[in-house]
Protein backbone atom coordinates (compact mmCIF):
# COMPACT_ATOMS: atom_id res chain seq x y z
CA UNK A 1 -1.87 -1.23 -5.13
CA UNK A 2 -2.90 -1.77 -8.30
CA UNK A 3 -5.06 -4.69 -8.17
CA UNK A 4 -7.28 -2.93 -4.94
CA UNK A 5 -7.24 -0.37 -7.00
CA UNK A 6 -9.01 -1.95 -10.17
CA UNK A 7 -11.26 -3.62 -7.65
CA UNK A 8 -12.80 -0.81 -5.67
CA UNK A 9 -13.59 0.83 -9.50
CA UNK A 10 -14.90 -2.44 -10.81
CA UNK A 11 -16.95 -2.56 -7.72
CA UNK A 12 -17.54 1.07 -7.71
CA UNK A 13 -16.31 1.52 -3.82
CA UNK A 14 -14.84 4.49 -2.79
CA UNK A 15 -11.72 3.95 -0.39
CA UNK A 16 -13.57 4.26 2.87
CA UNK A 17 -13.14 0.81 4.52
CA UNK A 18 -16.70 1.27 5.00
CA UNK A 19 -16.85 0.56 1.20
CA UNK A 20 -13.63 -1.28 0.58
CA UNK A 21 -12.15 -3.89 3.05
CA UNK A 22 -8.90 -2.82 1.26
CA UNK A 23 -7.73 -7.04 1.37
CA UNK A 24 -6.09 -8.78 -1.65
CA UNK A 25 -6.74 -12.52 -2.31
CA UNK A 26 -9.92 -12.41 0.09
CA UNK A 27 -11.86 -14.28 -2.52
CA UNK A 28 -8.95 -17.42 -3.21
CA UNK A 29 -8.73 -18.31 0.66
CA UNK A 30 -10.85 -21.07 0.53
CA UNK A 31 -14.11 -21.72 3.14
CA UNK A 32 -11.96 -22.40 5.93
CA UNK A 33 -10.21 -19.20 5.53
CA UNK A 34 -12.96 -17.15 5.35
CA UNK A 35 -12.45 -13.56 6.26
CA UNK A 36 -8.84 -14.20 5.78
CA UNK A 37 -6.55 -12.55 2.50
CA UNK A 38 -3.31 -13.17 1.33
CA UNK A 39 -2.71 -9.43 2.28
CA UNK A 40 -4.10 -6.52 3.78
CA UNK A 41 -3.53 -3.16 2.58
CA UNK A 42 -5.25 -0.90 5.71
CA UNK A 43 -3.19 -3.39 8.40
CA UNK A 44 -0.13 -5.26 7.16
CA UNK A 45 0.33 -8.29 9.13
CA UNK A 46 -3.14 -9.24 9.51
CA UNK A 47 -4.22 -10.55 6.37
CA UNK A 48 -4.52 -14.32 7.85
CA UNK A 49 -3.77 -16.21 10.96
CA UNK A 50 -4.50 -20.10 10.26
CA UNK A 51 -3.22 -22.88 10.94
CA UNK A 52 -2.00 -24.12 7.34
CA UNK A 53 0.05 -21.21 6.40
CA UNK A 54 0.66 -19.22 9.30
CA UNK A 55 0.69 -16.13 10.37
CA UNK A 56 0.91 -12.76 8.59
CA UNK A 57 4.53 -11.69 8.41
CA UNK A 58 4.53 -8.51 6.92
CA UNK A 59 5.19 -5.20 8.73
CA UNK A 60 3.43 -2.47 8.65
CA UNK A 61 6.76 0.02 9.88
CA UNK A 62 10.20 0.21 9.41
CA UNK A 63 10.82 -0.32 12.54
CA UNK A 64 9.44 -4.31 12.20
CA UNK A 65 11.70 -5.11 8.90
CA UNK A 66 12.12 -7.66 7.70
CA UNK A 67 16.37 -8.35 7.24
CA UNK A 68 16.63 -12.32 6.78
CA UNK A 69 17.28 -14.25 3.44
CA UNK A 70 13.90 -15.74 3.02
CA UNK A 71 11.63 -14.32 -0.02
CA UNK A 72 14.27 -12.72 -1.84
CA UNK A 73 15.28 -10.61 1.48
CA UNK A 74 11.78 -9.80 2.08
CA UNK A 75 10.51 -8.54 -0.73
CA UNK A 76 7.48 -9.85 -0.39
CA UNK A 77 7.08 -9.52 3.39
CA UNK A 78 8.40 -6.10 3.38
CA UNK A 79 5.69 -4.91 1.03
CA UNK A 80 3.45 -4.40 3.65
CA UNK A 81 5.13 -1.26 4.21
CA UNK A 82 4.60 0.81 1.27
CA UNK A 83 1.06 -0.92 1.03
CA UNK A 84 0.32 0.87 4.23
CA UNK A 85 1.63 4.09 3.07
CA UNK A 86 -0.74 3.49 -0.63
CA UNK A 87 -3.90 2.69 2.01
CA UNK A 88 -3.42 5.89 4.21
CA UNK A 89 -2.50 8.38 0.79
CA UNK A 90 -5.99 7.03 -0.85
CA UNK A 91 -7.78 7.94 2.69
CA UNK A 92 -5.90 11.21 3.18
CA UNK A 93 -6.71 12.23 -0.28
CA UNK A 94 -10.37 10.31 -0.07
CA UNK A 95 -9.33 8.93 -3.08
CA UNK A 96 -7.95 5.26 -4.78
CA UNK A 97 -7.54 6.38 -8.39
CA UNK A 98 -5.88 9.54 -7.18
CA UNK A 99 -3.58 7.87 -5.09
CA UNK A 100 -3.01 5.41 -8.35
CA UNK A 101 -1.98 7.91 -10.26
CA UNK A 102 0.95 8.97 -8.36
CA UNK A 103 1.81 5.14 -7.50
CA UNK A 104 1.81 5.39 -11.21
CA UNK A 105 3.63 8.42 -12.07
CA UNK A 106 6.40 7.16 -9.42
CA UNK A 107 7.00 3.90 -10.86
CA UNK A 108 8.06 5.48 -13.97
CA UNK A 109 10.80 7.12 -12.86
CA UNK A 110 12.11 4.19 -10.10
CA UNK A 111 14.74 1.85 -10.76
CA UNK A 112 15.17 -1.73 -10.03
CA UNK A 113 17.35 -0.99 -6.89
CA UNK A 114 15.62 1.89 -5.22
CA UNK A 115 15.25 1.30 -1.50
CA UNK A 116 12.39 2.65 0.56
CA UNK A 117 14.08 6.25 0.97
CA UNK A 118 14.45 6.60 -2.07
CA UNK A 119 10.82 5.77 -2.70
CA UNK A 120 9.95 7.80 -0.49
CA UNK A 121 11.88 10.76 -2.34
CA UNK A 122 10.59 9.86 -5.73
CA UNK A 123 7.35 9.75 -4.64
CA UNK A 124 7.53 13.21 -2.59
CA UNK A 125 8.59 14.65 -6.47
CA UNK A 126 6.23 13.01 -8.07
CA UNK A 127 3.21 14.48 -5.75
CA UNK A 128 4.87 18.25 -6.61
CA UNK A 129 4.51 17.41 -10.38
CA UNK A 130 0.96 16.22 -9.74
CA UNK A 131 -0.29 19.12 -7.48
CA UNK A 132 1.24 21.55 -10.57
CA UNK A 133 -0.29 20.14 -12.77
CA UNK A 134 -3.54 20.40 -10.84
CA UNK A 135 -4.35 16.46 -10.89
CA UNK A 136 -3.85 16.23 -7.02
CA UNK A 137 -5.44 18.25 -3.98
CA UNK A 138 -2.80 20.71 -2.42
CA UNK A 139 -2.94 18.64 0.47
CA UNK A 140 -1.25 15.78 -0.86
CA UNK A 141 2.13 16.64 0.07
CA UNK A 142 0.92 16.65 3.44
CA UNK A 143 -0.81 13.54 3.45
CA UNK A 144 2.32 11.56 1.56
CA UNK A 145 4.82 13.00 4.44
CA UNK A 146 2.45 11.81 6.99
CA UNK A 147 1.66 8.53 5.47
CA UNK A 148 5.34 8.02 4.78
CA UNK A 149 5.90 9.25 9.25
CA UNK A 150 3.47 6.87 10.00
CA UNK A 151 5.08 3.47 8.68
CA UNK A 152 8.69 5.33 9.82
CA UNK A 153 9.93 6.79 7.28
C-alpha cells in the first residue's frame, strides 16, 4: 500500500486508474513481461500470467483463500485481499494519501497475529478517530464497510 502510494505522489497521479495503473513491480518484469507486475492492487490475481512464473495466485475475496502451507500459509498470496480493500478505500475516498493515512494509523495499533476480522475492526476504529478529527471525509466509514463487503468481509 505503501509503496503505490509513494509512487502515485512521486509521480503526482491521483488514484484514478486513469492516472495510476495501481501495479507493483511493473517496472522489474523484464521485456518479455511487459505489461505484467508482481502484483496488482485494483485486481488481485492478475498481476502476471507467463510462462516462467505462473500465474497470479492471489485472491481478491475471502471466499478464494488461500489455506495451504506454502508462503508462510499465504501470507503473501493472501495479501491480495486487503490490497483490494486499500485500492477501492483510495477510490471511494478519491484519495491515496488519505487512504494512507488510515493504513497508517491502523498499523499502529495491530499486532503480529491479527487476522483479517480483526483488521477489519481496527481499521473500522481507526476511520472514527480520523473522521473526528476531521482528517477523513464523513463518508469514509461508508466506503471502508463497503470496501471491506466487497472482498467478503
Amino acid at each position: 500500500m505503501f509503496g503505490v502510494t509513494i509512487r502515485q505522489y512521486y509521480d503526482h497521479q491521483t488514484s484514478t486508474p486513469s492516472s495510476a495503473n495501481w501495479l507493483v513491480g511493473d517496472s522489474i518484469m523484464g521485456p518479455q513481461l511487459k505489461g505484467q507486475a508482481i502484483r496488482s492492487m485494483k485486481a488481485p490475481g492478475t498481476a502476471y500470467n507467463n510462462k516462467w512464473v505462473g500465474k497470479d495466485p492471489q485472491p481478491d475475496n475471502m471466499s478464494k483463500y488461500y489455506n495451504g502451507s506454502s508462503d508462510n500459509h499465504g501470507v503473501h498470496i493472501n495479501s491480495g485481499i486487503p490490497n483490494k480493500v486499500f485500492y477501492l478505500v483510495a477510490m471511494g475516498v478519491n484519495d491515496t494519501l488519505k487512504a494512507a493515512l488510515l493504513w497508517f494509523e491502523t498499523l499502529k495499533i495491530l499486532k503480529p497475529n491479527d487476522n483479517f476480522a480483526i483488521f477489519k475492526t481496527k481499521l473500522i476504529a481507526a476511520t472514527q478517530h480520523l473522521i473526528n478529527a476531521g482528517k477523513l471525509p464523513a463518508n469514509t466509514q461508508i466506503v471502508v464497510q463497503n470496501a471491506f463487503h466487497t472482498v467478503g468481509l
